[in-house]
N, C-alpha and C. Protein backbone atom coordinates (compact mmCIF):
# COMPACT_ATOMS: atom_id res chain seq x y z
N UNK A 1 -8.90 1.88 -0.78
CA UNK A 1 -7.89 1.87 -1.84
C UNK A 1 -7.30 0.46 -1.93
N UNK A 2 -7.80 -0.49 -3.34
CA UNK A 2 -7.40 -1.44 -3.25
C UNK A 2 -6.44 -1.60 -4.59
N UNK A 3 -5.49 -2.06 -4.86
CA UNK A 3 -5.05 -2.15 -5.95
C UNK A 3 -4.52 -3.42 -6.07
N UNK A 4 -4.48 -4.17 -4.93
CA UNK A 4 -4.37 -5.96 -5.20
C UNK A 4 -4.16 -6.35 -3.76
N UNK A 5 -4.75 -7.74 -3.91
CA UNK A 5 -5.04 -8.33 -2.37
C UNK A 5 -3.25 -9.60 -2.72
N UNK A 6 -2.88 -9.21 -1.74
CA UNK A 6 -1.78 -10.25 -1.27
C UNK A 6 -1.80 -11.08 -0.26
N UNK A 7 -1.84 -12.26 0.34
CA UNK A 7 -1.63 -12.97 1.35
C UNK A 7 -0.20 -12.43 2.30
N UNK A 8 0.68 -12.51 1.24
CA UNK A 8 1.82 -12.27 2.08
C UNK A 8 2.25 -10.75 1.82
N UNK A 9 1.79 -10.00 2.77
CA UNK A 9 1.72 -8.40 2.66
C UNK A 9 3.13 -7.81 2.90
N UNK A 10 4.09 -7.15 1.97
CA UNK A 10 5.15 -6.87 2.54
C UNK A 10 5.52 -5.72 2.61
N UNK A 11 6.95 -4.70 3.30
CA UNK A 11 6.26 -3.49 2.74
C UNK A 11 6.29 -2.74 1.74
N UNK A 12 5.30 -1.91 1.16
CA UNK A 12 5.22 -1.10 0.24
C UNK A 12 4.54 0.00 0.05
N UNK A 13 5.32 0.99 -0.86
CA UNK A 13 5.40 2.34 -0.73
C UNK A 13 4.43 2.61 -2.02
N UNK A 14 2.82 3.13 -1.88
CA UNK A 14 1.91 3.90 -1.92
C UNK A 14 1.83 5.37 -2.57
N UNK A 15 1.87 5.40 -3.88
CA UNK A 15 2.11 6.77 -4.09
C UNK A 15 0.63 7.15 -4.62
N UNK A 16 -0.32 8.41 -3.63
CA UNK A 16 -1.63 8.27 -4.16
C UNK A 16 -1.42 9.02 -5.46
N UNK A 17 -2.94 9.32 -6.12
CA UNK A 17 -2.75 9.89 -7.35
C UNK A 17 -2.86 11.52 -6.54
N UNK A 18 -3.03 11.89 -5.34
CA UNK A 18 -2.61 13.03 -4.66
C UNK A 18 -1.53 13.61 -4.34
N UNK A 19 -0.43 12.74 -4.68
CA UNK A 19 0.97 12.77 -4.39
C UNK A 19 1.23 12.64 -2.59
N UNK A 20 0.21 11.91 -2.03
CA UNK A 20 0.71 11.41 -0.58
C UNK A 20 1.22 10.54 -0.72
N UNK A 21 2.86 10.20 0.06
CA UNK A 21 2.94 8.53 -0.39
C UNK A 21 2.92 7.95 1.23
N UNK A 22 2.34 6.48 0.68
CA UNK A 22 2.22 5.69 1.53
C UNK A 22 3.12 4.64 1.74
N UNK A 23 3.50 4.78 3.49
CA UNK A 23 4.69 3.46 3.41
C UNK A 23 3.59 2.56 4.20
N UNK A 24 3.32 1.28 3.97
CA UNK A 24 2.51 0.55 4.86
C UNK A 24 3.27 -0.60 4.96
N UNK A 25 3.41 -1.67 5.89
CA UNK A 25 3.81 -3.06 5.79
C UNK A 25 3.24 -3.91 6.58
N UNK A 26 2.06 -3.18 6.85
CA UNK A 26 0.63 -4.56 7.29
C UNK A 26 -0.72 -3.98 6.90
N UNK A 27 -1.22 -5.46 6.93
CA UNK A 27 -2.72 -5.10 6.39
C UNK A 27 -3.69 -4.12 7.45
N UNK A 28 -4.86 -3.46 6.65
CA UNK A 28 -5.20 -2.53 7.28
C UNK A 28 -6.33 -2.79 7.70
């Protein structure tokens, strides 16, 4: 699941089109 490449990854909240949301704040 890519929806844009950032260098400076900060965090952000992921809402799939499944309605899981995602909190991430590093690359995976």
């Amino acid at each position: 699941m890519k929806e844009g490449i950032h260098p400076d990854y900060k965090q952000t909240t992921i809402t799939c089109a499944c309605g899981e949301v995602i909190e991430t704040g590093s690359t995976k």
